[in-house]
Protein backbone atom coordinates (compact mmCIF):
# COMPACT_ATOMS: atom_id res chain seq x y z
CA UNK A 1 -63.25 26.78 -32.60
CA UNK A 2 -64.20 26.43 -28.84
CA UNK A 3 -60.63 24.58 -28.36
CA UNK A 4 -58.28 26.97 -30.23
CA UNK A 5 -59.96 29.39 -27.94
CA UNK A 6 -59.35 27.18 -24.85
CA UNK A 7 -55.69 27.23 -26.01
CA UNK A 8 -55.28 31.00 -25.99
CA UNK A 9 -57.09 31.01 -22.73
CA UNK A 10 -54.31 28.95 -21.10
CA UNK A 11 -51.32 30.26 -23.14
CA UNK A 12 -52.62 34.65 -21.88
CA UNK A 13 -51.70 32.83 -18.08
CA UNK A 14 -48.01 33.67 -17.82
CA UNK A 15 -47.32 30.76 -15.04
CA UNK A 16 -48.85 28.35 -17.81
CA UNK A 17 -46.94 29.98 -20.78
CA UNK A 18 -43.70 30.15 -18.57
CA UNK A 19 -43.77 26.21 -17.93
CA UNK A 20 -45.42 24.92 -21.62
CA UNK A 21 -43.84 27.64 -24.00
CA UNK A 22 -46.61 27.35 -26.80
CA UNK A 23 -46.64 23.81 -26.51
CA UNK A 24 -49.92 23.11 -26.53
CA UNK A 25 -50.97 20.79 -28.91
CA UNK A 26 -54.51 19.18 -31.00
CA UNK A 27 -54.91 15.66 -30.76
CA UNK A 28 -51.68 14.34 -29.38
CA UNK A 29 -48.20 15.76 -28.66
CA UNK A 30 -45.76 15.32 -31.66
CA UNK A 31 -42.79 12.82 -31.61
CA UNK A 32 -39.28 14.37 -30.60
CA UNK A 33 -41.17 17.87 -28.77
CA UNK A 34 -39.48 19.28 -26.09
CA UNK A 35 -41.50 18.37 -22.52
CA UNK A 36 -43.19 19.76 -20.54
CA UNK A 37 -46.39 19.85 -23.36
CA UNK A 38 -50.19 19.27 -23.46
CA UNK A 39 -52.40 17.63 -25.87
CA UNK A 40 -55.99 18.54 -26.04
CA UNK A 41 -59.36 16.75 -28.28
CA UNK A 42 -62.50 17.51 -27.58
CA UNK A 43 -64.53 14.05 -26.26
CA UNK A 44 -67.73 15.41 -26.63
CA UNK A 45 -70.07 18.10 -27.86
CA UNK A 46 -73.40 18.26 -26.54
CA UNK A 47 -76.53 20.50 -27.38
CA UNK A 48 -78.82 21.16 -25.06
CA UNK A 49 -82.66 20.72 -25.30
CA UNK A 50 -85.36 22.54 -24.52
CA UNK A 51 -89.42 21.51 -24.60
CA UNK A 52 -88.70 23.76 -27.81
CA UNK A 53 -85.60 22.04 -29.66
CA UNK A 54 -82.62 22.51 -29.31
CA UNK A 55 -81.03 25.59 -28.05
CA UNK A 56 -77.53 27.69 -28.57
CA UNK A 57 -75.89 26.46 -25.45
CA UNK A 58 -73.10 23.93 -26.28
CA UNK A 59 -71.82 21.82 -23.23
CA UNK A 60 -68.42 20.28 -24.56
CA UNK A 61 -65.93 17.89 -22.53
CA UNK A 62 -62.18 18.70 -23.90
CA UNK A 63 -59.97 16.09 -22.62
CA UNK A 64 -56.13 17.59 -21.84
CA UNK A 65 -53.13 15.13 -21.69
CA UNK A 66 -49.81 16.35 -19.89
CA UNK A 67 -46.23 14.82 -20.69
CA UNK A 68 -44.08 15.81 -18.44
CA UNK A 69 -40.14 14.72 -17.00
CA UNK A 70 -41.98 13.47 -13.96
CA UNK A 71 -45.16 13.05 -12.12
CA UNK A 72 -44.66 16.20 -9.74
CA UNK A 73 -44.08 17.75 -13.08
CA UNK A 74 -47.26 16.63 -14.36
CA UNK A 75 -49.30 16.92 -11.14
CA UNK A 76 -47.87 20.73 -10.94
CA UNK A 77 -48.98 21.98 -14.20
CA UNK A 78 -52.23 20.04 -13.89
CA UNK A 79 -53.11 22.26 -10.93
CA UNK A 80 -52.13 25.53 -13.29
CA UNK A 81 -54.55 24.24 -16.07
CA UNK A 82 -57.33 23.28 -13.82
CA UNK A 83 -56.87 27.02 -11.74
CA UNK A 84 -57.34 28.77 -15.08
CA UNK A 85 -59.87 26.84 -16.88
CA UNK A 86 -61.77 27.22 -13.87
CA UNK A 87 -61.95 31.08 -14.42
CA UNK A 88 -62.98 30.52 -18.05
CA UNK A 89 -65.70 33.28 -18.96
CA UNK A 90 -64.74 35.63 -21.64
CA UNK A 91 -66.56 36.41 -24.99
CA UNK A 92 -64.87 36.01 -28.11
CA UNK A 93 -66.35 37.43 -31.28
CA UNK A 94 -67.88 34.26 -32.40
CA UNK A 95 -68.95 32.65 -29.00
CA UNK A 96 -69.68 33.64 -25.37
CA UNK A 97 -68.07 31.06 -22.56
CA UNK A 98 -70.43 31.28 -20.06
CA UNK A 99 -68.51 28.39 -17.34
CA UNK A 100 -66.09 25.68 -17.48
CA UNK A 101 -64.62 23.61 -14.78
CA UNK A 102 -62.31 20.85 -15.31
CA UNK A 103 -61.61 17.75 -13.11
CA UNK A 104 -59.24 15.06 -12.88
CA UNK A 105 -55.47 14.21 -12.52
CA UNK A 106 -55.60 10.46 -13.36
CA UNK A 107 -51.76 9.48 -13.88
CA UNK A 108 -51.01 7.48 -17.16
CA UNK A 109 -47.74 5.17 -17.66
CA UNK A 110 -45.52 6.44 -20.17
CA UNK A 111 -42.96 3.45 -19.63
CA UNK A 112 -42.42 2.73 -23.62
CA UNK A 113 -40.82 6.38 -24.29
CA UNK A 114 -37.12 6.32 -23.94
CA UNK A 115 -36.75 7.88 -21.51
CA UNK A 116 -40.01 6.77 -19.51
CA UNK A 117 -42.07 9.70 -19.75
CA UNK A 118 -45.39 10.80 -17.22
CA UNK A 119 -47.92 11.85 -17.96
CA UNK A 120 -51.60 13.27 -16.54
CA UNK A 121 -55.00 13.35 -18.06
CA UNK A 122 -57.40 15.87 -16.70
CA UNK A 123 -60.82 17.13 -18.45
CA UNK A 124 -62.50 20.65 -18.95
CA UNK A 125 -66.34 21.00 -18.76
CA UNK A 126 -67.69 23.81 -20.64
CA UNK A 127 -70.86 25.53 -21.16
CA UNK A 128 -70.63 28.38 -24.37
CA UNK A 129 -73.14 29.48 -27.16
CA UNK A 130 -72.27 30.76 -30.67
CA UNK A 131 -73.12 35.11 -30.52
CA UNK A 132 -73.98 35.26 -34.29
């Protein structure tokens, strides 16, 4: 799965791993963790098209939410995620990632944790096709 992968991708970068642990999440980040930690889901999941049909290339958009102590917290390891998904390119046994970029740093309000919480969104824009 292309965000399992993406996962791995960011946890092999030791400044990423040193600041987030494995706390790196699917969906949302569970009640009571310790912070900093990131969420990701995958918003969409496009084929591409050809004159032909479709075609292997897959262009997802994997949206990752930080929670953080504070917003230079937040704004700090969104720069470390957007750094490494931007050299995204490997090939995995089931998939080749050809590019990904990711975008973003819009700040979200956190105000009904106790204590307030912040928190970042930023998004990853891939480009991959399956190798079998």
């Amino acid at each position: 799965m292309i965000e399992e992968n993406m996962k791995s991708w960011l946890l092999a970068d030791t400044a990423i791993a040193t600041k987030l642990g494995t706390r790196i999440f699917p969906q949302f980040v569970p009640e009571n963790t310790a912070l900093p930690a990131v969420a990701y889901a995958m918003v969409s999941d496009q084929a591409m098209l050809a004159m032909k049909g479709p075609v292997k290339t897959r262009t997802p958009r994997i949206q990752l939410t930080i929670v953080a102590r504070s917003q230079k917290e937040s704004s700090e390891i969104a720069e470390l995620l957007k750094t490494r998904i931007n050299t995204w390119e490997y090939t995995y046994t089931d998939m080749r990632v050809e590019s990904c970029f990711a975008e973003g740093g819009v700040y979200l309000s956190l105000d009904y944790y106790t204590p307030a919480n912040y928190g970042m969104i930023i998004e990853a824009f891939l480009n991959y096709y399956p190798t079998s």
